[in-house]
Protein backbone atom coordinates (compact mmCIF):
# COMPACT_ATOMS: atom_id res chain seq x y z
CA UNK A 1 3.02 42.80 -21.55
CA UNK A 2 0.39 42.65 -24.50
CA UNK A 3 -1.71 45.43 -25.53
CA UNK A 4 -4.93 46.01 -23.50
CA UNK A 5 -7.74 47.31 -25.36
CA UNK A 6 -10.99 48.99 -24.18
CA UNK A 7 -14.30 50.11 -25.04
CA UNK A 8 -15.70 53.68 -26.40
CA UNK A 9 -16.74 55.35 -23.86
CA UNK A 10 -20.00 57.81 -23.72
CA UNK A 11 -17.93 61.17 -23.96
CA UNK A 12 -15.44 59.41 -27.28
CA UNK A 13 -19.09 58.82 -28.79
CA UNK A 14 -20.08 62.76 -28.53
CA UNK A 15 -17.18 63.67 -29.41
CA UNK A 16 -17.82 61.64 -32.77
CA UNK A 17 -20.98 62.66 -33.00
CA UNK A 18 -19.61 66.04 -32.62
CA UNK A 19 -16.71 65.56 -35.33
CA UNK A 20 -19.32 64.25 -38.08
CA UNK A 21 -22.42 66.31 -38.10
CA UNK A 22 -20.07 69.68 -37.51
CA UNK A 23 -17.07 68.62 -40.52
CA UNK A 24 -17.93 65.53 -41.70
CA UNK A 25 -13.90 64.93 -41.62
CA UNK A 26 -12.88 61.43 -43.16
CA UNK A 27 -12.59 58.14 -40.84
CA UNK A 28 -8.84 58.89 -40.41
CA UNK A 29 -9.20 62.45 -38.98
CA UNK A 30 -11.60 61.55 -36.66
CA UNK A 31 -9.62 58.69 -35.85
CA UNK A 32 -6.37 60.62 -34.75
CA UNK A 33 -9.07 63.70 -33.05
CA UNK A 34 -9.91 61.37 -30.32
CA UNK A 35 -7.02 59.44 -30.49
CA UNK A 36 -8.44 55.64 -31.39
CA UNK A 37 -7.50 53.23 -34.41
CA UNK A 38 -8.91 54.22 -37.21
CA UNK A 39 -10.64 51.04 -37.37
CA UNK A 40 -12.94 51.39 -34.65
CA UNK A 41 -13.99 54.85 -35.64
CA UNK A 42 -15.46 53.10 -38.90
CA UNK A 43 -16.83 50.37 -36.82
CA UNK A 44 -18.46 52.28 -34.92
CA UNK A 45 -19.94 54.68 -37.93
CA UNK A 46 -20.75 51.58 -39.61
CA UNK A 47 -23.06 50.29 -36.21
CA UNK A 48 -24.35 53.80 -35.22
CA UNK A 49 -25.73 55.42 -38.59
CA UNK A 50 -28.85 55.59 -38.85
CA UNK A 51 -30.86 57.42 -42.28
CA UNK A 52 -34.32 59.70 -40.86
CA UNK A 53 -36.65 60.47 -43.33
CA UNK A 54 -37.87 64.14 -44.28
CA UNK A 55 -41.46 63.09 -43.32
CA UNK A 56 -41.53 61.15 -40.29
CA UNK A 57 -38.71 61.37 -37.89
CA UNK A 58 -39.40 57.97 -36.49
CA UNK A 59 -38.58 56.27 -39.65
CA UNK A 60 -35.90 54.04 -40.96
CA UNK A 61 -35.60 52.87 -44.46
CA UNK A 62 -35.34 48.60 -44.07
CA UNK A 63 -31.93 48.74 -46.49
CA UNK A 64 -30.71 52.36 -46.80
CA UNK A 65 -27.63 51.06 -48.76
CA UNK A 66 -30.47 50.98 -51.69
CA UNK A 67 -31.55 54.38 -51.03
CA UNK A 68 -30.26 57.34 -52.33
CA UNK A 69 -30.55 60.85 -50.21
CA UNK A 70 -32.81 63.06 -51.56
CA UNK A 71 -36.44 64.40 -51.22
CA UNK A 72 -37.17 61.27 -49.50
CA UNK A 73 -34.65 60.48 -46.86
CA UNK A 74 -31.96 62.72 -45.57
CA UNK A 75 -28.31 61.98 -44.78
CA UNK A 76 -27.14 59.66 -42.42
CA UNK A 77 -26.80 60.80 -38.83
CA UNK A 78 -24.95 59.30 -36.14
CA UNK A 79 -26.64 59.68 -32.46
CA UNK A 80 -23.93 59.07 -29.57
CA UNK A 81 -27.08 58.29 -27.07
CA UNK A 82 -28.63 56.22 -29.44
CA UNK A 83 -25.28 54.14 -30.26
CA UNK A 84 -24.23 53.93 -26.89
CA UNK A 85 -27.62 52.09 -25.75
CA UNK A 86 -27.04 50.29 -28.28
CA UNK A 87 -23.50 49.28 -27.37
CA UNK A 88 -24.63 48.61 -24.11
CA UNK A 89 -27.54 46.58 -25.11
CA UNK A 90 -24.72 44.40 -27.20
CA UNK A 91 -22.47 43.79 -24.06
CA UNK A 92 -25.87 42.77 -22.06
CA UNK A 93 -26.89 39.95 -24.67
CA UNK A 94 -23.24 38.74 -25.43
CA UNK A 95 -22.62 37.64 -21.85
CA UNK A 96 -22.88 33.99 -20.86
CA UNK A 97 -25.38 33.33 -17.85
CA UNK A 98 -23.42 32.52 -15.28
CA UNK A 99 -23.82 28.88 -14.18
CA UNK A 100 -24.87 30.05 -9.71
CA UNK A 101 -27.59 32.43 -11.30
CA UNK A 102 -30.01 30.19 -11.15
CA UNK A 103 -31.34 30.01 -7.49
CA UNK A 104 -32.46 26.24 -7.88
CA UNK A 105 -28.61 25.25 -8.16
CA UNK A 106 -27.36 27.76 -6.11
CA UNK A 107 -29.98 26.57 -3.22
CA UNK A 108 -28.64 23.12 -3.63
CA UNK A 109 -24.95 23.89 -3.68
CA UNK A 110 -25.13 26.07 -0.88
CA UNK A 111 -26.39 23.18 1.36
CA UNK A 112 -23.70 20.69 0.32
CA UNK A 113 -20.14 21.79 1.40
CA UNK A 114 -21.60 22.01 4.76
CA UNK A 115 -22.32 18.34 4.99
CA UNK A 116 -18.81 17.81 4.19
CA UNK A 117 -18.87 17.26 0.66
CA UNK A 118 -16.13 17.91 -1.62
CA UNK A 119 -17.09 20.15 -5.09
CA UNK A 120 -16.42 16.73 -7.01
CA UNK A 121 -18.69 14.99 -4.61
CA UNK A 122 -21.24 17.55 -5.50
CA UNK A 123 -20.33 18.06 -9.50
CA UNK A 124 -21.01 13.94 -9.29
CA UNK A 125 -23.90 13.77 -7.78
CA UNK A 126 -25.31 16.12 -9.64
CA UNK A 127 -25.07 14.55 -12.65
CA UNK A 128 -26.60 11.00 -10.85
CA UNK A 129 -29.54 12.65 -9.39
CA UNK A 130 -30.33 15.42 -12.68
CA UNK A 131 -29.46 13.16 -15.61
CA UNK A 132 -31.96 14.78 -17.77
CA UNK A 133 -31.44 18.48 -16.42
CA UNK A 134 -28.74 20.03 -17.79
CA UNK A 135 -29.42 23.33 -15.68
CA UNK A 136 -28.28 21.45 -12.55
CA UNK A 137 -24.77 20.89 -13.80
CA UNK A 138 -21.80 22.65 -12.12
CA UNK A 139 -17.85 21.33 -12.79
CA UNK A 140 -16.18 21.16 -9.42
CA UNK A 141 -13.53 23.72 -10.57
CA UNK A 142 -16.00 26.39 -11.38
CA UNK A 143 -16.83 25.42 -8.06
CA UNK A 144 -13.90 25.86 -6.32
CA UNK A 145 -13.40 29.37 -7.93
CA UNK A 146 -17.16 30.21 -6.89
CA UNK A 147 -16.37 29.40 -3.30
CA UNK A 148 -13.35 31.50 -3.36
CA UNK A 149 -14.49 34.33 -5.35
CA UNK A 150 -15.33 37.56 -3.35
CA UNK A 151 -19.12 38.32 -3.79
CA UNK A 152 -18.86 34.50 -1.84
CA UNK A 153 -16.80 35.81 1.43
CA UNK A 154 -19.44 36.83 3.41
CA UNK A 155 -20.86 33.16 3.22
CA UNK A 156 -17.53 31.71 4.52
CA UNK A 157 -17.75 28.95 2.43
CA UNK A 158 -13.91 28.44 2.23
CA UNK A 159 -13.85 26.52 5.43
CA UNK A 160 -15.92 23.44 4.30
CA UNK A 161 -13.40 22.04 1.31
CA UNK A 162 -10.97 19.20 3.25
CA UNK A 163 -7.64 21.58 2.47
CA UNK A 164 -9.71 24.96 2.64
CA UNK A 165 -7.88 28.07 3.41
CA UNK A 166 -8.73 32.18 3.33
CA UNK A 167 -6.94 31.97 -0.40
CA UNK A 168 -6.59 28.96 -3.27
CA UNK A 169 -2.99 27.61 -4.44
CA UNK A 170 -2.73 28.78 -8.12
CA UNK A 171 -3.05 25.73 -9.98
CA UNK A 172 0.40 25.60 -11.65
CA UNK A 173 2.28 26.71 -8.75
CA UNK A 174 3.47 30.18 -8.23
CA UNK A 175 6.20 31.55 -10.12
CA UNK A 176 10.04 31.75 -8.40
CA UNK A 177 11.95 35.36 -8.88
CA UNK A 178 15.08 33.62 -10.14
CA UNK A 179 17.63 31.17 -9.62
CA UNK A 180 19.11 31.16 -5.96
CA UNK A 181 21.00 28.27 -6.19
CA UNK A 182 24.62 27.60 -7.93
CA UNK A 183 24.68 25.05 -10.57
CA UNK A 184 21.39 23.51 -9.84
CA UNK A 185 20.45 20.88 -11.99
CA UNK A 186 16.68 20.21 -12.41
CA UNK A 187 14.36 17.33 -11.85
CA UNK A 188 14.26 16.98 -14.92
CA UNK A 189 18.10 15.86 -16.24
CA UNK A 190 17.19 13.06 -13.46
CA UNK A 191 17.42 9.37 -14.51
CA UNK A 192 13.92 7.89 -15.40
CA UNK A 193 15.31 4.91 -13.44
CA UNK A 194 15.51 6.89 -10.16
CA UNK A 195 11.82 8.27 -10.44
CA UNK A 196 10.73 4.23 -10.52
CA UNK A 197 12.22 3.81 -7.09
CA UNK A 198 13.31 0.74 -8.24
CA UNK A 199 17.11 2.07 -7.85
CA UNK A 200 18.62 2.23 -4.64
CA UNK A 201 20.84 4.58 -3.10
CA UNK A 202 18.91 8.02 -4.16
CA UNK A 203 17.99 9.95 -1.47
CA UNK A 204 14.92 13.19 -1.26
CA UNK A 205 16.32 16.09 0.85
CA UNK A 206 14.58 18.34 2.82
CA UNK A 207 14.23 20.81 6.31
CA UNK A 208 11.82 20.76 9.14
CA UNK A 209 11.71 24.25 10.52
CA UNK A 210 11.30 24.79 14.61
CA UNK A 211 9.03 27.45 15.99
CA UNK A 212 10.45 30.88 16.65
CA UNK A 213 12.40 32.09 18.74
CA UNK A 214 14.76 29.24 18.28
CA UNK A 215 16.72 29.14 14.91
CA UNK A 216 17.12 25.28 15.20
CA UNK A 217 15.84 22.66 12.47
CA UNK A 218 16.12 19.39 11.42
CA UNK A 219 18.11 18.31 8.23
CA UNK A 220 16.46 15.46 6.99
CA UNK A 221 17.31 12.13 4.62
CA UNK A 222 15.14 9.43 2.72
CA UNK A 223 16.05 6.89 0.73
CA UNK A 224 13.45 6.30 -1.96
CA UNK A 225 13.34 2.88 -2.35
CA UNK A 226 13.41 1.43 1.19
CA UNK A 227 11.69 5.01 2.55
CA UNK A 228 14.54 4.70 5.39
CA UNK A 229 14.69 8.09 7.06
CA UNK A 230 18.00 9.88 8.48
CA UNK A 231 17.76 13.20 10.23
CA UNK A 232 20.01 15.60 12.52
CA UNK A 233 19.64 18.70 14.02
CA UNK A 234 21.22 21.88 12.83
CA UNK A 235 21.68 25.13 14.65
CA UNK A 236 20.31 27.55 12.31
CA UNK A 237 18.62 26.94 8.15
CA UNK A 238 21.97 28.45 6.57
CA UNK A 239 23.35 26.77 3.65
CA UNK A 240 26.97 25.85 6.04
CA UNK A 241 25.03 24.22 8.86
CA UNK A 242 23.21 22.45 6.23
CA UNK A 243 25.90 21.31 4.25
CA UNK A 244 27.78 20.53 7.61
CA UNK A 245 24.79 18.30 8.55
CA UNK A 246 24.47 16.26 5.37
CA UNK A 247 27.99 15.21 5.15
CA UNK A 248 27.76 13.95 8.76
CA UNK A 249 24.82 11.60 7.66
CA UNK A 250 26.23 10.51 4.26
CA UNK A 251 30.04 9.72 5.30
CA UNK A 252 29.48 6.63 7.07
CA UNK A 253 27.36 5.63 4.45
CA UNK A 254 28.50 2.88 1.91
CA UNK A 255 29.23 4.97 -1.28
CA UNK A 256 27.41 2.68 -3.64
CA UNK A 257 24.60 3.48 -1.69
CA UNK A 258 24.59 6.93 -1.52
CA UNK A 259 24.62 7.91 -5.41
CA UNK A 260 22.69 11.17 -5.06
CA UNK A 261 19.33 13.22 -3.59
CA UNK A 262 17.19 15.41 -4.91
CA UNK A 263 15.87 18.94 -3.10
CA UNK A 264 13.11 21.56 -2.68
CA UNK A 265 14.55 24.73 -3.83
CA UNK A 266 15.29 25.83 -0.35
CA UNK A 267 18.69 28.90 -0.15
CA UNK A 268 19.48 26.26 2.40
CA UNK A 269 20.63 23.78 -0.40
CA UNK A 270 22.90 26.37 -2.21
CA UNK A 271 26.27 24.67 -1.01
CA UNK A 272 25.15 21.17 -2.42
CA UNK A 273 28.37 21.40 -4.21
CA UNK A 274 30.84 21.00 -1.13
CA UNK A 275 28.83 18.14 -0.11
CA UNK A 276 29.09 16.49 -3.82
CA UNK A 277 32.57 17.15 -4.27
CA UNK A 278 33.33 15.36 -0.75
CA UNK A 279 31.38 12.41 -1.32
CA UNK A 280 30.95 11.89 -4.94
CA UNK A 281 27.01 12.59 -5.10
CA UNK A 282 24.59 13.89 -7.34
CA UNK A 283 22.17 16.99 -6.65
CA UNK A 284 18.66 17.23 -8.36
CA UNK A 285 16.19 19.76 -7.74
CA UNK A 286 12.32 19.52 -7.87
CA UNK A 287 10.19 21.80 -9.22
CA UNK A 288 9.23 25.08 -7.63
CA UNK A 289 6.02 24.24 -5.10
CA UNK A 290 6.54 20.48 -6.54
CA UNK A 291 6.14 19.02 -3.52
CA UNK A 292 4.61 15.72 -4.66
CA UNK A 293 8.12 14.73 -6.64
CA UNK A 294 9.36 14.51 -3.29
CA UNK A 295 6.68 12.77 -1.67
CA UNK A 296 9.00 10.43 0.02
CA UNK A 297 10.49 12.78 2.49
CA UNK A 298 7.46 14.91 2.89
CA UNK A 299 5.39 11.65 4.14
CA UNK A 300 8.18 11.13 6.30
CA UNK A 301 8.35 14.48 7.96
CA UNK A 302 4.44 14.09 8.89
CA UNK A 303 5.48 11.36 10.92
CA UNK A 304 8.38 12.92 12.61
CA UNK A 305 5.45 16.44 13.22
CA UNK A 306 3.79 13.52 15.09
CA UNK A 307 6.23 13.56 17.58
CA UNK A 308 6.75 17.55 16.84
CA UNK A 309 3.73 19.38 16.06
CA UNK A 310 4.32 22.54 14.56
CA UNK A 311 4.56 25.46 16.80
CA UNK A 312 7.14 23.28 18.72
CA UNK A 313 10.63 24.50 19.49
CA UNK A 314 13.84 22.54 19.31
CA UNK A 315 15.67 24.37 21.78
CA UNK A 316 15.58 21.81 24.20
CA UNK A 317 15.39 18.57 21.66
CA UNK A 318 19.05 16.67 21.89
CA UNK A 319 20.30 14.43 18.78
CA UNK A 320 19.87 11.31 21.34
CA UNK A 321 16.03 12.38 20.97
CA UNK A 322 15.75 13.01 17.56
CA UNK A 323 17.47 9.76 16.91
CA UNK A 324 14.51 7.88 19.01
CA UNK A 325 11.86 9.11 17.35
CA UNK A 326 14.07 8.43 13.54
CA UNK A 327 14.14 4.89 15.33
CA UNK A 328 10.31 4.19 15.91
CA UNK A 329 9.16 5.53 12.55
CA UNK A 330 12.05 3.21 10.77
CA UNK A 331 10.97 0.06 12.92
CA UNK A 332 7.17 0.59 11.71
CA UNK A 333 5.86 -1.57 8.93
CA UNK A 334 4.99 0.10 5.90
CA UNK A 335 1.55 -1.27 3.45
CA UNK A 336 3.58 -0.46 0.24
CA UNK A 337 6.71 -1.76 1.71
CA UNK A 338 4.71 -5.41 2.02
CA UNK A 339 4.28 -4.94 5.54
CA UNK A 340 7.90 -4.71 6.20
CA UNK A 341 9.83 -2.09 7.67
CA UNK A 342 12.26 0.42 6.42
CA UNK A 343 15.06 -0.62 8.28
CA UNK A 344 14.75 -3.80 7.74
CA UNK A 345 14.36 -3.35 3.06
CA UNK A 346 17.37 -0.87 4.21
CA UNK A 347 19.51 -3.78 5.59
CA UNK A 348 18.20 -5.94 2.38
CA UNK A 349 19.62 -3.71 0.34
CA UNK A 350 22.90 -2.82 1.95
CA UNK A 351 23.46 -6.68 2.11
CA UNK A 352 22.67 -7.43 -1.31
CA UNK A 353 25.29 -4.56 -2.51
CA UNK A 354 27.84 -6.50 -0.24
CA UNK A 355 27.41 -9.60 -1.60
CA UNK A 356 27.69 -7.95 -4.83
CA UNK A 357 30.75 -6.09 -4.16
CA UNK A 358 32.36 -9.41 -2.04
CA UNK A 359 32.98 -6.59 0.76
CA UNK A 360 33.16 -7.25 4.38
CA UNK A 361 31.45 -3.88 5.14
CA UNK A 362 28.99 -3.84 7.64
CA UNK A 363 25.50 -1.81 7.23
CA UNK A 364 25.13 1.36 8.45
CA UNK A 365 22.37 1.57 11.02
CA UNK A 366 19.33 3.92 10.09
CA UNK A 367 19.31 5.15 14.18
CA UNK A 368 22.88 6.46 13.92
């Protein structure tokens, strides 16, 4: 942790004032008497004294430095009240006006996010409708962290944003306690050719939790390129029901087109290995709260929360189920697909990798 520095306070600056007009002890002694950097005891003697001349109290030569003491001016004095108004006269003018100080702007914002606009709908139309007032200018993050700052709570302000919550996501992410998982191998030792989707075979791997009391999930699978999802229920989120789960969905695939999948950092991926060894995969691992490099699978469990909101328990859901609902999302035409559907770019593939191969495999189908 770095050093953390502070202010004089009132009682160090009597206590100089003290030290000085009493001893007149050297920078250094005064220094180690109140237990500062030597430093900022001559900073401060060099801000706070002040020379008062013999014949009027309330005057101050314009350049003492010239001046010597004598019959006309006296020595220097240093005044704790007198330098502390003045230190707290310098921390009033060095402070930046804050942008919501100004009650025009902060009259305007205020009536915005409850029309449903977004702090970049309202940072850009500020600028359209002020061009020539700079004073009406706010950037949507200061914004964001105005909205969510405390003096702001009582407004309730945090409801209006489209992904508001009662606290904001650090922007990078938040940081993991350690590694949890046995020779993981980050996202980033991944081939650039996988991230283009343009490979197929690679797979994003991930778990879709039941409500409580029930311990079951659902393990799922999706292929990046043809977005085909696989998914089976486990009994409980360990790493051996896991592991158990994935092999039953990747043995009956064709091994050229299973070459590997990439993870969340869930503990429930920490026996990746067993799975690997069997089957001759590869293991990746996104980034901690890096949701988005797995955007594949996490599209793909919205749809299956369509059928299974959360708060729903899988107690009573059967693998005959599960595979109906895999079914209708892998029969549904995708836009970026070019209006086809999964299974059918799945069976594409897996028949272009036979015809490569000259092998009289048949494709796996996505339902089973």
């Amino acid at each position: 942790m770095g050093q953390r520095y502070s202010h004089l306070s009132s009682d160090e600056r009597i206590l100089i004032e003290k030290l000085h007009g009493e001893r007149h002890p050297g920078v250094r002694k005064i220094a180690e008497e109140i237990g500062r950097d030597k430093s900022t005891v001559s900073r401060e003697l060099r801000r706070g004294l002040w020379f008062a001349s013999n014949e009027n109290g309330s005057y101050r030569p314009y350049r003492p430095k010239r001046l010597k003491t004598g019959a006309w001016t006296s020595g220097p004095f240093y005044s704790a009240p007198a330098a502390q108004g003045k230190a707290d006269l310098r921390r009033r003018g060095s402070r930046k006006p804050r942008r919501m100080d100004s009650d025009r702007l902060r009259a305007w914002v205020l009536d915005s996010p409850r029309r449903g606009w977004s702090p970049e709908l309202i940072e850009g139309r500020l600028k359209a409708r002020y061009a020539g007032d700079p004073s009406m200018r706010i950037g949507h993050e200061c914004l964001y962290r105005w909205i969510y700052a405390k003096p702001q709570r009582a407004l309730d302000l945090r409801q209006y944003p489209a992904r508001g919550g009662k606290r904001r996501t650090r922007k990078k992410g938040r940081k993991t306690k350690g590694p949890r998982i046995p020779m993981r191998v980050p996202i980033a030792d991944r081939p650039e050719a996988v991230g283009s989707r343009k490979g197929f075979g690679h797979f994003e791997s991930d778990t879709v939790v039941g409500a409580a009391p029930s311990r079951r999930c659902v393990n799922t699978q999706v292929e990046r390129r043809s977005r085909g999802l696989f998914a089976r229920l486990v009994d409980d989120k360990s790493a051996s029901a896991t592991a158990r789960a994935e092999y039953e969905i990747f043995k009956d695939i064709p091994p050229a087109a299973r070459v590997g999948r990439t993870w969340d950092n869930g503990t429930e991926a920490s026996l990746h290995m067993l799975v690997d060894e069997a089957l001759g995969m590869l293991t990746y691992f996104a980034d901690p709260y890096g949701s988005w490099q797995r955007g594949g699978n996490e599209n793909r469990n919205g749809r299956i929360r369509r059928y299974l909101p959360k708060g729903t328990g899988f107690e009573d859901l059967a693998q005959e189920d599960l595979d109906a609902i895999v079914g209708e999302i892998n029969d549904t035409p995708m836009k970026l697909l070019g209006y086809e559907t999964p299974n059918e770019v799945w069976d594409e593939e897996i028949a272009r990798l036979q015809s490569k191969a000259a092998s009289p495999n048949t494709s796996v189908a996505l339902t089973n």
